[in-house]
PDB file of N, CA and C in Angstrom:
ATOM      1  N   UNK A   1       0.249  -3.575  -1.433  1.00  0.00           N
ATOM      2  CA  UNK A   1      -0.762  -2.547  -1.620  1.00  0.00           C
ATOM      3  C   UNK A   1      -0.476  -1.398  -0.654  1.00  0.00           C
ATOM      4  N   UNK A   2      -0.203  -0.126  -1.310  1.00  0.00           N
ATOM      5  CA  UNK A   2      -0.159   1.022  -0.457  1.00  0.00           C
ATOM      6  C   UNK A   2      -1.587   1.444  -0.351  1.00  0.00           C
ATOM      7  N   UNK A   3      -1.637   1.853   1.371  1.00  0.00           N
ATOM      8  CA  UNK A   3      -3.248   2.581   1.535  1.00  0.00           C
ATOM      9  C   UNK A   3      -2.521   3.950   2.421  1.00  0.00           C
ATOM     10  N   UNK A   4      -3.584   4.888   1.565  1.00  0.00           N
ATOM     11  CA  UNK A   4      -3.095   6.452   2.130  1.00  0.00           C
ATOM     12  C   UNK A   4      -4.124   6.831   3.038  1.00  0.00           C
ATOM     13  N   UNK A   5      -4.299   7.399   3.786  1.00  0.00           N
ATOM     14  CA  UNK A   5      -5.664   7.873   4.510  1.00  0.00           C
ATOM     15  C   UNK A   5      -5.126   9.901   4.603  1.00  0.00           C
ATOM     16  N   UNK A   6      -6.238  10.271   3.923  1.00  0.00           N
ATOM     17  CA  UNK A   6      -6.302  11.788   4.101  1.00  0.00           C
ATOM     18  C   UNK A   6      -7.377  11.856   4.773  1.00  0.00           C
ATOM     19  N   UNK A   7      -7.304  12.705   6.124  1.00  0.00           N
ATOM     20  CA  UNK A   7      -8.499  14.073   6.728  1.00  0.00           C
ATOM     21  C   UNK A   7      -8.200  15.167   6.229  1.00  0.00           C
ATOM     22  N   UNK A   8      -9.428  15.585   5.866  1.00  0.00           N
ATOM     23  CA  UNK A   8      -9.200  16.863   5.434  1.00  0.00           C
ATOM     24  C   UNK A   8      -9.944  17.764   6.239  1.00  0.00           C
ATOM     25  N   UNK A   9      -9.264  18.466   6.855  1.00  0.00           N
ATOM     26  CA  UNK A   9      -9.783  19.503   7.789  1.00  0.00           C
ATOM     27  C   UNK A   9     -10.252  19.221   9.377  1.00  0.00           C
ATOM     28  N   UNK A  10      -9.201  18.085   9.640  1.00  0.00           N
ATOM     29  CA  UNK A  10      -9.545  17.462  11.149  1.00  0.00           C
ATOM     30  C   UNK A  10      -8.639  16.144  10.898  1.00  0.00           C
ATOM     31  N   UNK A  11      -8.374  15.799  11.911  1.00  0.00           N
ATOM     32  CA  UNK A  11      -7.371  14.740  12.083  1.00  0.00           C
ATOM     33  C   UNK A  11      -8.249  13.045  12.261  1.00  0.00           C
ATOM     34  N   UNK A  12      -7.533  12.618  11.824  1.00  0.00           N
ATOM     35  CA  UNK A  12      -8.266  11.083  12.447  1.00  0.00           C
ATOM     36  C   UNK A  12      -7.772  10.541  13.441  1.00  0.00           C
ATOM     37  N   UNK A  13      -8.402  10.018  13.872  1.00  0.00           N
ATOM     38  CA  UNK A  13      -7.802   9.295  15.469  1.00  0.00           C
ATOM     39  C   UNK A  13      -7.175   7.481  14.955  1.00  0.00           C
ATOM     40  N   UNK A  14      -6.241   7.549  15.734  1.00  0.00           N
ATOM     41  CA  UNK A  14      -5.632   5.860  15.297  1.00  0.00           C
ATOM     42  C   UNK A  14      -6.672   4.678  14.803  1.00  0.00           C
ATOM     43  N   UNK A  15      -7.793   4.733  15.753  1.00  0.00           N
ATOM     44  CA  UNK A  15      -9.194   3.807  15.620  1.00  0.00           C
ATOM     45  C   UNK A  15      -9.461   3.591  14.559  1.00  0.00           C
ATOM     46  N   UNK A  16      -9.840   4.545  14.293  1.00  0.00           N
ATOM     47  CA  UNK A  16     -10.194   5.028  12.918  1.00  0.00           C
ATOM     48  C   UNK A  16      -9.941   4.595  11.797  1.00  0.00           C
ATOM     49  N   UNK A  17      -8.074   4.922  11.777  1.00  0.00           N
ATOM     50  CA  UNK A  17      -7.283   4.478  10.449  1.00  0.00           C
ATOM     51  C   UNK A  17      -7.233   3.309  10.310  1.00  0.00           C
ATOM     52  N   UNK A  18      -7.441   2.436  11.837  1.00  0.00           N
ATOM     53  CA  UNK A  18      -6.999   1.222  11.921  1.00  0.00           C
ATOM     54  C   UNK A  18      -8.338   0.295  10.874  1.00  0.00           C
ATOM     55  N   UNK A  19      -9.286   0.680  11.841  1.00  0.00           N
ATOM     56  CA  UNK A  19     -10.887   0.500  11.091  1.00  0.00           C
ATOM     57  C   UNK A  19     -10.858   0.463   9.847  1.00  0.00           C
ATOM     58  N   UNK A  20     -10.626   1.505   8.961  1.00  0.00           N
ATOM     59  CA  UNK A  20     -10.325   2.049   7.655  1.00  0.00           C
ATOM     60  C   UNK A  20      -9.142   0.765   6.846  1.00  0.00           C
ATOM     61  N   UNK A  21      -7.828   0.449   7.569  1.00  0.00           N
ATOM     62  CA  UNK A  21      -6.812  -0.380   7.075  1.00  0.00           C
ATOM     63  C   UNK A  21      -7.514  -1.990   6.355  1.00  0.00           C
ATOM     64  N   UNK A  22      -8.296  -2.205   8.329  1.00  0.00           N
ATOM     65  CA  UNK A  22      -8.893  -3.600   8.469  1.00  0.00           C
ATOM     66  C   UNK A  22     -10.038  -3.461   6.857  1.00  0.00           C
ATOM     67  N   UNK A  23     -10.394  -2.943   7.334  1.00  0.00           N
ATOM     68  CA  UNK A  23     -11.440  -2.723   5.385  1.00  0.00           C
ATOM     69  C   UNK A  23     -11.183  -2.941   4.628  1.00  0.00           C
ATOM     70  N   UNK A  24      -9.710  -2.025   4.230  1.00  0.00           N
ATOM     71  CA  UNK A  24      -9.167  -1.977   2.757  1.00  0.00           C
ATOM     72  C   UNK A  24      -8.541  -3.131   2.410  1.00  0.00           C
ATOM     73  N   UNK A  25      -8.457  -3.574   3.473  1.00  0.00           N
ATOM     74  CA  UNK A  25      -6.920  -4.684   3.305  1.00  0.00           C
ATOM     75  C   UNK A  25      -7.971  -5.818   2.693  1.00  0.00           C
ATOM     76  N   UNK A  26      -9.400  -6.140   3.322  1.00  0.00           N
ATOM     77  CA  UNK A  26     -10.427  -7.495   2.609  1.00  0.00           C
ATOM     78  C   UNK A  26     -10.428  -6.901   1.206  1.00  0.00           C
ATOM     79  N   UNK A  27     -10.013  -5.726   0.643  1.00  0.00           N
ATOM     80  CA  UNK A  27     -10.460  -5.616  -0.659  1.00  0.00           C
ATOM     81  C   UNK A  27      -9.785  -6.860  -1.397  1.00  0.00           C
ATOM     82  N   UNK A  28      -8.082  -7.597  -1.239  1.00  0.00           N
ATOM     83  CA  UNK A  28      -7.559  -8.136  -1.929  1.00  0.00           C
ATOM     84  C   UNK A  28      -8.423  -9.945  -1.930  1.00  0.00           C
ATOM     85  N   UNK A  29      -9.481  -9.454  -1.533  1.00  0.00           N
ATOM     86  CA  UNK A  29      -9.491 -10.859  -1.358  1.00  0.00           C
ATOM     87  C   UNK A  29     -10.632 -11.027  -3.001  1.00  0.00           C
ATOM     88  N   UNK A  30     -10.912 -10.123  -3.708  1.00  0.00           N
ATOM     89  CA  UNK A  30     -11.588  -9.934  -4.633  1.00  0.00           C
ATOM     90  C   UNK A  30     -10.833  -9.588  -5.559  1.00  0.00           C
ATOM     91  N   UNK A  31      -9.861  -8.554  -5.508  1.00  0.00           N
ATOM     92  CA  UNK A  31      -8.490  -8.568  -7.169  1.00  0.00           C
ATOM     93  C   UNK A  31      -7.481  -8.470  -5.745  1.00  0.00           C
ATOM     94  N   UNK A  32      -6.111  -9.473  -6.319  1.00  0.00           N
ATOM     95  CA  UNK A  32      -4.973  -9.096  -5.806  1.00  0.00           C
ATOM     96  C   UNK A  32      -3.905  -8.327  -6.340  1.00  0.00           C
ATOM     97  N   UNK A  33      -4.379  -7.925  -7.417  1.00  0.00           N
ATOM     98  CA  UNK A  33      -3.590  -6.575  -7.789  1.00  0.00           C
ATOM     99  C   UNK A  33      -3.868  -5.519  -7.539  1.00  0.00           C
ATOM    100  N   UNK A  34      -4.342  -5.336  -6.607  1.00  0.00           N
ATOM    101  CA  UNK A  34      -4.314  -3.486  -5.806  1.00  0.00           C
ATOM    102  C   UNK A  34      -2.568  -3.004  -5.869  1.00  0.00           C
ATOM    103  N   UNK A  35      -2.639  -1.825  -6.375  1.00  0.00           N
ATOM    104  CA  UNK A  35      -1.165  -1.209  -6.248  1.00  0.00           C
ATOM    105  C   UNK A  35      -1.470   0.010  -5.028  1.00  0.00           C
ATOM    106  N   UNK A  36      -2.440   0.564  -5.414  1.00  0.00           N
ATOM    107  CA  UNK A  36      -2.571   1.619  -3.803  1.00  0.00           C
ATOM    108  C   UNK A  36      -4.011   2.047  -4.265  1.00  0.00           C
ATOM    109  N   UNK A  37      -4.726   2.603  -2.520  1.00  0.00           N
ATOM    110  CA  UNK A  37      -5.705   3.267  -2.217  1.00  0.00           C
ATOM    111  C   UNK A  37      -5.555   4.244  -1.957  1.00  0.00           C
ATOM    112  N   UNK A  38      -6.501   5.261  -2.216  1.00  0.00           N
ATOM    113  CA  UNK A  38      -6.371   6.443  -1.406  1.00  0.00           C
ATOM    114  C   UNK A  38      -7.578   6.790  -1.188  1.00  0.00           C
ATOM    115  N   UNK A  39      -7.304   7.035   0.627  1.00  0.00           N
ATOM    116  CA  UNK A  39      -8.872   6.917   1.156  1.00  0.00           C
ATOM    117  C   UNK A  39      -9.208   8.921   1.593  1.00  0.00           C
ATOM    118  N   UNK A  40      -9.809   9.819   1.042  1.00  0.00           N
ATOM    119  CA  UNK A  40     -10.185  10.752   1.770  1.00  0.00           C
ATOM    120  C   UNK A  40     -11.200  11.036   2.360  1.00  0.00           C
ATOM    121  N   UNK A  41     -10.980  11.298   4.094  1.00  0.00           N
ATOM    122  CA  UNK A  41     -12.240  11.678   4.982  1.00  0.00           C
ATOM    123  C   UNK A  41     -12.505  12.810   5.055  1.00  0.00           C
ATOM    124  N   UNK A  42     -14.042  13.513   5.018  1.00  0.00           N
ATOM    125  CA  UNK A  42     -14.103  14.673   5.199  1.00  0.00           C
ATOM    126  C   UNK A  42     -15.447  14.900   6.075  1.00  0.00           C
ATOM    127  N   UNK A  43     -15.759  15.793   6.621  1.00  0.00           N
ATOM    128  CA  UNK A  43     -16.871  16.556   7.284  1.00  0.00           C
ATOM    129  C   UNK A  43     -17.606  17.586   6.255  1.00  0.00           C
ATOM    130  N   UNK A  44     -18.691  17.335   5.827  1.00  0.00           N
ATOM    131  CA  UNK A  44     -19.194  17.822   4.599  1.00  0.00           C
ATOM    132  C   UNK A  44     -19.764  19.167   5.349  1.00  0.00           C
ATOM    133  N   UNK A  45     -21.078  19.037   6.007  1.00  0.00           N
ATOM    134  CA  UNK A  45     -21.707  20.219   6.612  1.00  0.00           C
ATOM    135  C   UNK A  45     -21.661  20.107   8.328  1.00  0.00           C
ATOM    136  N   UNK A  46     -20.849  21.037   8.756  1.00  0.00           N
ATOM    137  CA  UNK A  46     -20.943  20.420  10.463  1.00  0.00           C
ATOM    138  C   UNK A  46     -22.159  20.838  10.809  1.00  0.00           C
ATOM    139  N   UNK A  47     -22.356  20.341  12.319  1.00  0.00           N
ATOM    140  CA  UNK A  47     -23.727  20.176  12.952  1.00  0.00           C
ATOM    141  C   UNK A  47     -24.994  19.764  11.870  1.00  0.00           C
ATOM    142  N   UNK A  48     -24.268  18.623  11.147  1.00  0.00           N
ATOM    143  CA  UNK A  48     -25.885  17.958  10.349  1.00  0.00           C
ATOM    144  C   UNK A  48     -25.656  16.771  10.621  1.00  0.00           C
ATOM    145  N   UNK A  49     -26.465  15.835  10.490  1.00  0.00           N
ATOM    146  CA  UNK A  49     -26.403  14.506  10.144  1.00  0.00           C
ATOM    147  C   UNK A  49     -26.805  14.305   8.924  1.00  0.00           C
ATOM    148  N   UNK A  50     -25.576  13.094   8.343  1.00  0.00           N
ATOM    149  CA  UNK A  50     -25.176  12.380   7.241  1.00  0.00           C
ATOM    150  C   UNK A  50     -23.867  13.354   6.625  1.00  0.00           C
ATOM    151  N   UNK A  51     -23.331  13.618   7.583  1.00  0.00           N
ATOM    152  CA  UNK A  51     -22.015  14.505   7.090  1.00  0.00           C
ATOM    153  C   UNK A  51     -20.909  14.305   7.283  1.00  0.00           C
ATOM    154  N   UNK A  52     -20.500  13.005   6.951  1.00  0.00           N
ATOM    155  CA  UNK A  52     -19.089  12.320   7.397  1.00  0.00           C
ATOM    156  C   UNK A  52     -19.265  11.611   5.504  1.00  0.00           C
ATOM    157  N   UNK A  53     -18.286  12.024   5.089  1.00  0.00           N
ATOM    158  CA  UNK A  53     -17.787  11.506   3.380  1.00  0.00           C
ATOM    159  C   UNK A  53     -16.609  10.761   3.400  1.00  0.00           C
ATOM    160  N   UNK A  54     -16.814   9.645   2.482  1.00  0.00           N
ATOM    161  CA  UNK A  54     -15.592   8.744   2.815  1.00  0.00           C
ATOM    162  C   UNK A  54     -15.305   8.812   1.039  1.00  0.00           C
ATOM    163  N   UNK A  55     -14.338   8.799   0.744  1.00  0.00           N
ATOM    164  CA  UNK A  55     -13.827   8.762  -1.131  1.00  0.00           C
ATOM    165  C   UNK A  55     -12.909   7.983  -1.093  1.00  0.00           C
ATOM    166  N   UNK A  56     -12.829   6.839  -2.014  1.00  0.00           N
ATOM    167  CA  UNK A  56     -11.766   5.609  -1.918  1.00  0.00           C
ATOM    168  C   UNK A  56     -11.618   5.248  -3.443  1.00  0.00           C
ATOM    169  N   UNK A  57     -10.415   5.707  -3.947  1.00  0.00           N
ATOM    170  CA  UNK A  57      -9.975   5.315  -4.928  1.00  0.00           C
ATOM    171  C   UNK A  57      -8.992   4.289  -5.025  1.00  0.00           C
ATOM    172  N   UNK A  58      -9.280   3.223  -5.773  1.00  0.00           N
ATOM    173  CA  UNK A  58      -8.268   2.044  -5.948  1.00  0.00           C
ATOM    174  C   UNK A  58      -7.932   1.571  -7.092  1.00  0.00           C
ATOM    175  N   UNK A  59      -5.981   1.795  -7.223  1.00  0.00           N
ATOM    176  CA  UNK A  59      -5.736   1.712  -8.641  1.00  0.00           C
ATOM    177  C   UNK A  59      -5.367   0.378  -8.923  1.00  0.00           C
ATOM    178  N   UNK A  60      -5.601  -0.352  -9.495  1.00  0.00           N
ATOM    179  CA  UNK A  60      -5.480  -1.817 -10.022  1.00  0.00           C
ATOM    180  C   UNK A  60      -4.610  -1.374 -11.924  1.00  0.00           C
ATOM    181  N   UNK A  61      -3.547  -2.358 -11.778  1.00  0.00           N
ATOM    182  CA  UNK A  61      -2.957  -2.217 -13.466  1.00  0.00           C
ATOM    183  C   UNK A  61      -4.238  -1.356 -14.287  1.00  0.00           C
ATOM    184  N   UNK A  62      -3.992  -0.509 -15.254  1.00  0.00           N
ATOM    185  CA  UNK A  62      -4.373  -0.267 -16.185  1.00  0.00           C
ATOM    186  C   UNK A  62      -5.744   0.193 -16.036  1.00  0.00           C
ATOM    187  N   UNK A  63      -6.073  -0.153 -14.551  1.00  0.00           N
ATOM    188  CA  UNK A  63      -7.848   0.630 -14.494  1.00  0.00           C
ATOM    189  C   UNK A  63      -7.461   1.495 -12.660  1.00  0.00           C
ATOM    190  N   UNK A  64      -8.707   2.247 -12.643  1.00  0.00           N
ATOM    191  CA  UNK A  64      -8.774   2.686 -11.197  1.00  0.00           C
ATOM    192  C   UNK A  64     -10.469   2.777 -11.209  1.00  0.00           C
ATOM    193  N   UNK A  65     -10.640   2.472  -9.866  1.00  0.00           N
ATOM    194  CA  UNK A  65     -12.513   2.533  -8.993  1.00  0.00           C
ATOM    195  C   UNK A  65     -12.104   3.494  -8.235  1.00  0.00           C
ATOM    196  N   UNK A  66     -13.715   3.913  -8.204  1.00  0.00           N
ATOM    197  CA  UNK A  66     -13.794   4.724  -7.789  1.00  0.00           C
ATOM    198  C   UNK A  66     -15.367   4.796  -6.218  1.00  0.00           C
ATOM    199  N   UNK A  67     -15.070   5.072  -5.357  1.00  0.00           N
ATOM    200  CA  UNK A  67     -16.981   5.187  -4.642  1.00  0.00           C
ATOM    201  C   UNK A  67     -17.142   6.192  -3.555  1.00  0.00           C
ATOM    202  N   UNK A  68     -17.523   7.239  -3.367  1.00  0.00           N
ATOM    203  CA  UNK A  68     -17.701   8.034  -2.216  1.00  0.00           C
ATOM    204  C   UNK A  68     -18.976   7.691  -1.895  1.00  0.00           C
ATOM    205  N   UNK A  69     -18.990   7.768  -0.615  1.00  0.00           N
ATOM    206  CA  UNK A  69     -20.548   7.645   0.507  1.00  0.00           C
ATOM    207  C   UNK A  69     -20.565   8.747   1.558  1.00  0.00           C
ATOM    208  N   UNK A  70     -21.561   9.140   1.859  1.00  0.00           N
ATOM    209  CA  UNK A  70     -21.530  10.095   2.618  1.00  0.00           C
ATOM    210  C   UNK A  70     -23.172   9.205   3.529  1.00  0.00           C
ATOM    211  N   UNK A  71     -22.381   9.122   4.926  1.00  0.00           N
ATOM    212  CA  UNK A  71     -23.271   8.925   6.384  1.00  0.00           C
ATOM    213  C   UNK A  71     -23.268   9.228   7.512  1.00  0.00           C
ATOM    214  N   UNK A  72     -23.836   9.234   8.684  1.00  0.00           N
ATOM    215  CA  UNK A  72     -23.702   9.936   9.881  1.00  0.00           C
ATOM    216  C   UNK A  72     -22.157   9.731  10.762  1.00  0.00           C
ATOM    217  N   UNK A  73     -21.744   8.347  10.341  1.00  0.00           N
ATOM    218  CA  UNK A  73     -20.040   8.155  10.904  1.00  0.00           C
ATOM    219  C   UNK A  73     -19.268   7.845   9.715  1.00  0.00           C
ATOM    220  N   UNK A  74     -17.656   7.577   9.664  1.00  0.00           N
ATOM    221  CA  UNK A  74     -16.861   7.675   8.868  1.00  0.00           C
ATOM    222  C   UNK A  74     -16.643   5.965   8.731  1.00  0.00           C
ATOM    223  N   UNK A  75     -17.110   5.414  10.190  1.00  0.00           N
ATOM    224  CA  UNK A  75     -17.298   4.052   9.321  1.00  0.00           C
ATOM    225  C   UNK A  75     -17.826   3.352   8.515  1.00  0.00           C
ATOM    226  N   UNK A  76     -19.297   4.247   8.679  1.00  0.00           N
ATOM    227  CA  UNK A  76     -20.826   3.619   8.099  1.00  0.00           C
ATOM    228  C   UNK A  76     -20.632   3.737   6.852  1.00  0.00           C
ATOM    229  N   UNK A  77     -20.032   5.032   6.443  1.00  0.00           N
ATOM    230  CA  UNK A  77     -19.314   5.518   5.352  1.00  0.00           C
ATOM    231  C   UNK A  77     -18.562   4.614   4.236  1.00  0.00           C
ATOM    232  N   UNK A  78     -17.275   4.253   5.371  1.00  0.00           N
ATOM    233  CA  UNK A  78     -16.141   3.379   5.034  1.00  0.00           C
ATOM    234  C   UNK A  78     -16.702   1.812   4.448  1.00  0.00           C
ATOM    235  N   UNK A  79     -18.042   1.204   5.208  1.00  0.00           N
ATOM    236  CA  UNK A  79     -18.417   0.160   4.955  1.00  0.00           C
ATOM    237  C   UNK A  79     -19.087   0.031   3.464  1.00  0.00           C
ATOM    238  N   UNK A  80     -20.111   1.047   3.187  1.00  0.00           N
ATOM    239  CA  UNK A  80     -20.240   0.869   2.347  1.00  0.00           C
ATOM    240  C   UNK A  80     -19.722   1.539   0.732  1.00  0.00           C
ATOM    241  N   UNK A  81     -18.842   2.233   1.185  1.00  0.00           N
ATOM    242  CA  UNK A  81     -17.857   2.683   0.213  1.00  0.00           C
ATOM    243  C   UNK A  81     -17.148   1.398  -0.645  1.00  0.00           C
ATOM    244  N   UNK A  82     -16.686   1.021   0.710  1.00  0.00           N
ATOM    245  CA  UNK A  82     -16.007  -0.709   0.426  1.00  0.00           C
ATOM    246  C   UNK A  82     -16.954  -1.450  -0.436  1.00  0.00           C
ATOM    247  N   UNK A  83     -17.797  -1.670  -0.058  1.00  0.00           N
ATOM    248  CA  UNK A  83     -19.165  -3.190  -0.178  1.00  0.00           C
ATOM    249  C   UNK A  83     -19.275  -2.831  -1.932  1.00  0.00           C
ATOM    250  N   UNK A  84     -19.172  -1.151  -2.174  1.00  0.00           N
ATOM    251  CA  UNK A  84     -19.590  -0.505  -3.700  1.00  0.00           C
ATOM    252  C   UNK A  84     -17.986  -0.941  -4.831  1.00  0.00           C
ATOM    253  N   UNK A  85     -17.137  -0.980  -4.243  1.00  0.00           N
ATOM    254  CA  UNK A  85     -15.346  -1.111  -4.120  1.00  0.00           C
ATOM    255  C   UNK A  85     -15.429  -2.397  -4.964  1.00  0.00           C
ATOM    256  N   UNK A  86     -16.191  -3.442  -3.703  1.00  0.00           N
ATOM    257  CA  UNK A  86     -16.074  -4.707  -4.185  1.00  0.00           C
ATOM    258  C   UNK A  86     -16.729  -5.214  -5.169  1.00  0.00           C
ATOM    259  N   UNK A  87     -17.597  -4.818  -5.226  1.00  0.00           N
ATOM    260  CA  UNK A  87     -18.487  -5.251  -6.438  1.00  0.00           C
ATOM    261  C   UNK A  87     -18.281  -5.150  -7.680  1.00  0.00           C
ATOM    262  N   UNK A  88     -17.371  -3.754  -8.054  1.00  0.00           N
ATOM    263  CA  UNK A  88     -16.415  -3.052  -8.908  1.00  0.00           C
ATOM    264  C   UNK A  88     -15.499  -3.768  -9.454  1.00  0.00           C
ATOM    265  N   UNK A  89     -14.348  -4.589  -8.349  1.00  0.00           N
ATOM    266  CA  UNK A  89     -13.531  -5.336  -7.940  1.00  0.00           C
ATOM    267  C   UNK A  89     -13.774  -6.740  -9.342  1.00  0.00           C
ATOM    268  N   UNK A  90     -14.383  -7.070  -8.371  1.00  0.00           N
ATOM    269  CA  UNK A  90     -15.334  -8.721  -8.681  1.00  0.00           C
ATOM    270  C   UNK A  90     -15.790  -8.478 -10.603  1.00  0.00           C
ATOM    271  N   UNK A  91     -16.637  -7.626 -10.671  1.00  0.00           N
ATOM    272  CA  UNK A  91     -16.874  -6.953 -11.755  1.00  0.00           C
ATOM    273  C   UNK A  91     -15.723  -6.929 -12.778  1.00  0.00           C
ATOM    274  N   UNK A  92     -14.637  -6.490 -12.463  1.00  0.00           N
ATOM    275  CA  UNK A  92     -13.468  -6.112 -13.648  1.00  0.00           C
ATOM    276  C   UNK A  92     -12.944  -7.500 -13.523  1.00  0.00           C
ATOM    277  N   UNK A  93     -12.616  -8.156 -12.160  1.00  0.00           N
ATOM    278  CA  UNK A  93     -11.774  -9.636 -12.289  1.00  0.00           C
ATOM    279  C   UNK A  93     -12.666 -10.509 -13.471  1.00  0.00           C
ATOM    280  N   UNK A  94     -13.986 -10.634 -13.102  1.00  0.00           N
ATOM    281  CA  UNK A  94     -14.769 -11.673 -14.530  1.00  0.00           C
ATOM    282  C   UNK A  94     -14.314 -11.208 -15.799  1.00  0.00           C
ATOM    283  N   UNK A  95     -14.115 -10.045 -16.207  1.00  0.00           N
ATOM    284  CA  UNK A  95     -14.151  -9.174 -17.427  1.00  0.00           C
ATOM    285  C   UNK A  95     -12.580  -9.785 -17.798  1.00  0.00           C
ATOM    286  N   UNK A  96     -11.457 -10.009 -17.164  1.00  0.00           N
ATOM    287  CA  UNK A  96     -10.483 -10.439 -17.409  1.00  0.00           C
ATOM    288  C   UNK A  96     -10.143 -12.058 -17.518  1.00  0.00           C
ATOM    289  N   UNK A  97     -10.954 -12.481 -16.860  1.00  0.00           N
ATOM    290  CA  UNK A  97     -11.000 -13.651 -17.008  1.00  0.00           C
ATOM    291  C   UNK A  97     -11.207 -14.259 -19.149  1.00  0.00           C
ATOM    292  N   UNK A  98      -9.924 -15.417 -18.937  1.00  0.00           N
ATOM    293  CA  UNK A  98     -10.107 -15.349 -20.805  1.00  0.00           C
ATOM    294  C   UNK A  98     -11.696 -16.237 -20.722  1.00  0.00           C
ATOM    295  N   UNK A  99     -12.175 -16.030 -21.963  1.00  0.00           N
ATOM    296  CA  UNK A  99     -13.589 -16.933 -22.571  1.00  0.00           C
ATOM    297  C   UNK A  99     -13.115 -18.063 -23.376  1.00  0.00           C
TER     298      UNK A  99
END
């Protein structure tokens, strides 16, 4: 699984990406066919709170998810971007499953 991390308009600090990796990487534990993520961080309105946007697209064979969150940090963000990810995840694996 390739994971990309974009800032857009400010850099991320290592922590961060690392934070962001440790996340993406539990996605496989729900489909193991992830082929790549791509995670973009952004700063929506400065000096507000709830202005850290996290967008995480994940392409799996033949489908891609999708979930942006927007919260006061880029983790709070990241967490439940994920938690929306997985459910998605879980969701398409039953659907494939034969009857």
């Amino acid at each position: 699984m390739k994971i990309k991390i974009q800032a857009i308009g400010f850099s991320a600090t290592e922590q961060l990406e690392t934070f962001i990796n440790k996340k993406i990487s539990k996605l496989e534990k729900f489909f193991d066919d992830i082929v790549s993520v791509d995670v973009n961080l952004k700063v929506v309105k400065p000096e507000s709170a709830q202005n850290k946007e996290v967008d995480i697209k994940v392409k799996v064979p033949n489908s891609e998810f999708f979930a942006s969150k927007t919260s006061d940090t880029f983790e709070e963000s990241t967490d439940v971007a994920v938690e929306a990810l997985e459910k998605q995840l879980a969701k398409h694996k039953e659907k494939q499953r034969p009857k």
